[in-house]
Every structure is written in C-alpha cells, then in structure tokens.
C-alpha atoms as a PDB file:
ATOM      1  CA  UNK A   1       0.000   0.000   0.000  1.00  0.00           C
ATOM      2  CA  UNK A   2       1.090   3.327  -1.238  1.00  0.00           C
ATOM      3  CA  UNK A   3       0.421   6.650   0.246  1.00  0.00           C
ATOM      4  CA  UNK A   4      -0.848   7.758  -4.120  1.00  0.00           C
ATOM      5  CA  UNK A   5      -2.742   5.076  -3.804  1.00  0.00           C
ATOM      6  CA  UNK A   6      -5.440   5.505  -0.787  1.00  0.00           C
ATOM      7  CA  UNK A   7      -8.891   7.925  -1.521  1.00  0.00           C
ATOM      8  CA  UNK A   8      -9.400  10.902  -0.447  1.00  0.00           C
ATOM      9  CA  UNK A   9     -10.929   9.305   3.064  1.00  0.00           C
ATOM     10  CA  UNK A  10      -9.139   6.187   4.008  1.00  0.00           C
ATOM     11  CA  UNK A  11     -10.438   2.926   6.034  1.00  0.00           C
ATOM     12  CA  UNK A  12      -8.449   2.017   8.749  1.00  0.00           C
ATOM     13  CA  UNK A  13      -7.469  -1.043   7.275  1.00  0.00           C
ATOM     14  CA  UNK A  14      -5.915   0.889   4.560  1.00  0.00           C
ATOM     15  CA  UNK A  15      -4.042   3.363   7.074  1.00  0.00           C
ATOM     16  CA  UNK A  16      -2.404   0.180   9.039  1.00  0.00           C
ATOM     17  CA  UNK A  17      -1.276  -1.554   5.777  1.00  0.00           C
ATOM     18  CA  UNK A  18      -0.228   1.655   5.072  1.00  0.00           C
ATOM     19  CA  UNK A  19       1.926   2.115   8.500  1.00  0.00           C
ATOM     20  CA  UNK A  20       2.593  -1.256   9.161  1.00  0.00           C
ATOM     21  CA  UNK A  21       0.585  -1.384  12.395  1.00  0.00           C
ATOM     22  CA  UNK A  22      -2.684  -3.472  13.065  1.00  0.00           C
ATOM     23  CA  UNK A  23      -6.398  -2.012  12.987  1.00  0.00           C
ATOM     24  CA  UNK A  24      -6.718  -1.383  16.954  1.00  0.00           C
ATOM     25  CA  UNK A  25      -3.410   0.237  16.920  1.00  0.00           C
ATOM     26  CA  UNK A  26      -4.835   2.560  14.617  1.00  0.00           C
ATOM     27  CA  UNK A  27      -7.984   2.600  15.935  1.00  0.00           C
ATOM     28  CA  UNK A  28      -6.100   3.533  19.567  1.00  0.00           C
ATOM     29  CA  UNK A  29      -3.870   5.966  17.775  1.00  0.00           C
ATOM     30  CA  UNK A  30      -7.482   7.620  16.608  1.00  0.00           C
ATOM     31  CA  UNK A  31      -9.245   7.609  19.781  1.00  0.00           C
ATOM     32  CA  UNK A  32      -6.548   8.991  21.537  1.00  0.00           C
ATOM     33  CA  UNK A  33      -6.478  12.186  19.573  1.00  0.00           C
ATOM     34  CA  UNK A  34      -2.660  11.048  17.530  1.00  0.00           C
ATOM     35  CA  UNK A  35      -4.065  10.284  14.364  1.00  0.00           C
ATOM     36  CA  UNK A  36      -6.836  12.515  12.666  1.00  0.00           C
ATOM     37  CA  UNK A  37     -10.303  11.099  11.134  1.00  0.00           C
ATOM     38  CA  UNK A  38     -13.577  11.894  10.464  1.00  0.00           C
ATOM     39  CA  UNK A  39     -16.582  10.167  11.360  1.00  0.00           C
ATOM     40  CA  UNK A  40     -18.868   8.609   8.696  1.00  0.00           C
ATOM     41  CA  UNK A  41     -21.458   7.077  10.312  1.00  0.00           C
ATOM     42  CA  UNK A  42     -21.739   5.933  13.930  1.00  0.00           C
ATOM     43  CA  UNK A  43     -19.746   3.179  13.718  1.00  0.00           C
ATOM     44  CA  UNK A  44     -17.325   4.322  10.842  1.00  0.00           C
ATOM     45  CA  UNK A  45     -14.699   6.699  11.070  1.00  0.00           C
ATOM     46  CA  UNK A  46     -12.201   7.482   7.783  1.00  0.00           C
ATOM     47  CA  UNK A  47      -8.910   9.012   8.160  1.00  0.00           C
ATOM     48  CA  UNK A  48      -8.411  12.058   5.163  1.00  0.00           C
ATOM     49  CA  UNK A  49      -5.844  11.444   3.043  1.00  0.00           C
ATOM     50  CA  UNK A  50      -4.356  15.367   3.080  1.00  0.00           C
ATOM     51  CA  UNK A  51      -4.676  15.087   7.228  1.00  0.00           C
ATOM     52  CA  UNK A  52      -2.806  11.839   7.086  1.00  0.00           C
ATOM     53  CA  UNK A  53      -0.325  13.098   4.664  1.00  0.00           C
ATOM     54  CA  UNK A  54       0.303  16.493   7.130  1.00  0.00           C
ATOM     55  CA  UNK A  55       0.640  13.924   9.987  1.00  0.00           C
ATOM     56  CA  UNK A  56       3.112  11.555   8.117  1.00  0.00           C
ATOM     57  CA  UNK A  57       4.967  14.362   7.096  1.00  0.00           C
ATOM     58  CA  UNK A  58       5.479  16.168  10.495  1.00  0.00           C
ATOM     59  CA  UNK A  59       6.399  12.845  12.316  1.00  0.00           C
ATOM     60  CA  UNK A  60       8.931  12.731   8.953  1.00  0.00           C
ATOM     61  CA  UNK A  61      10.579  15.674   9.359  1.00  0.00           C
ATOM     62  CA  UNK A  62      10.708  15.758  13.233  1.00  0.00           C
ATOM     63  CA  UNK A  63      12.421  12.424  13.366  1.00  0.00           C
ATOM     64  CA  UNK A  64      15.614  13.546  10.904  1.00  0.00           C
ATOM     65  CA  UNK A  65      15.733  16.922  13.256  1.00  0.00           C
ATOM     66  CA  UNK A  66      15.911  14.386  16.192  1.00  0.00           C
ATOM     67  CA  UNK A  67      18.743  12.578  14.435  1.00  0.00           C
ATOM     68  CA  UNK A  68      20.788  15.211  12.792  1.00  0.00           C
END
C-alpha cells in the first residue's frame, strides 16, 4: 500500500497496511487524539488522506531533526 494510492478518506485497514501497524493500533492511535479522522457514520470513522499526509509528514521531518 502506497500513500498515491489511498482515496481521499481512508479505512483504517488501509491506514495500518499503510503504516505497518494493526487495525486497533490505529484505531487507539485515533481515539486517543494522535491520528486525525472523520466520522462517517456511527460506527465508521475514515482518516483524510491530506490530514494523514500532514501527519506523516510532520512525524517525517521531526524524526531527521531528532537525528541530525
């Protein structure tokens, strides 16, 4: 699974492929305010693609300054 390659609103299966992690990691990662979604129905939540891409990108970016 590619980043290009998710919709605009991504399952959560699609976001864990995506990072390697399982669904209730994700699912714990959303509830607890980390990763950003939006809620489809009651029992559906999707995470947008341009918030996931912001988030990716930030945890990116902060992890080279960390290392440099």
């Amino acid at each position: 699974m590619r980043l290009a390659d998710l919709p605009e609103y991504a399952r959560v299966r699609d976001v864990a492929a995506l990072l390697g992690l399982s669904r209730s990691e994700v699912y714990r990662m959303i509830e607890s305010g980390e990763l950003p979604c939006t809620r489809v129905s009651e029992a559906s939540v999707r995470v947008p693609k341009a918030e996931l891409t912001e988030w990716l990108r930030e945890r990116t970016t902060g992890a080279k300054r960390a290392t440099a």
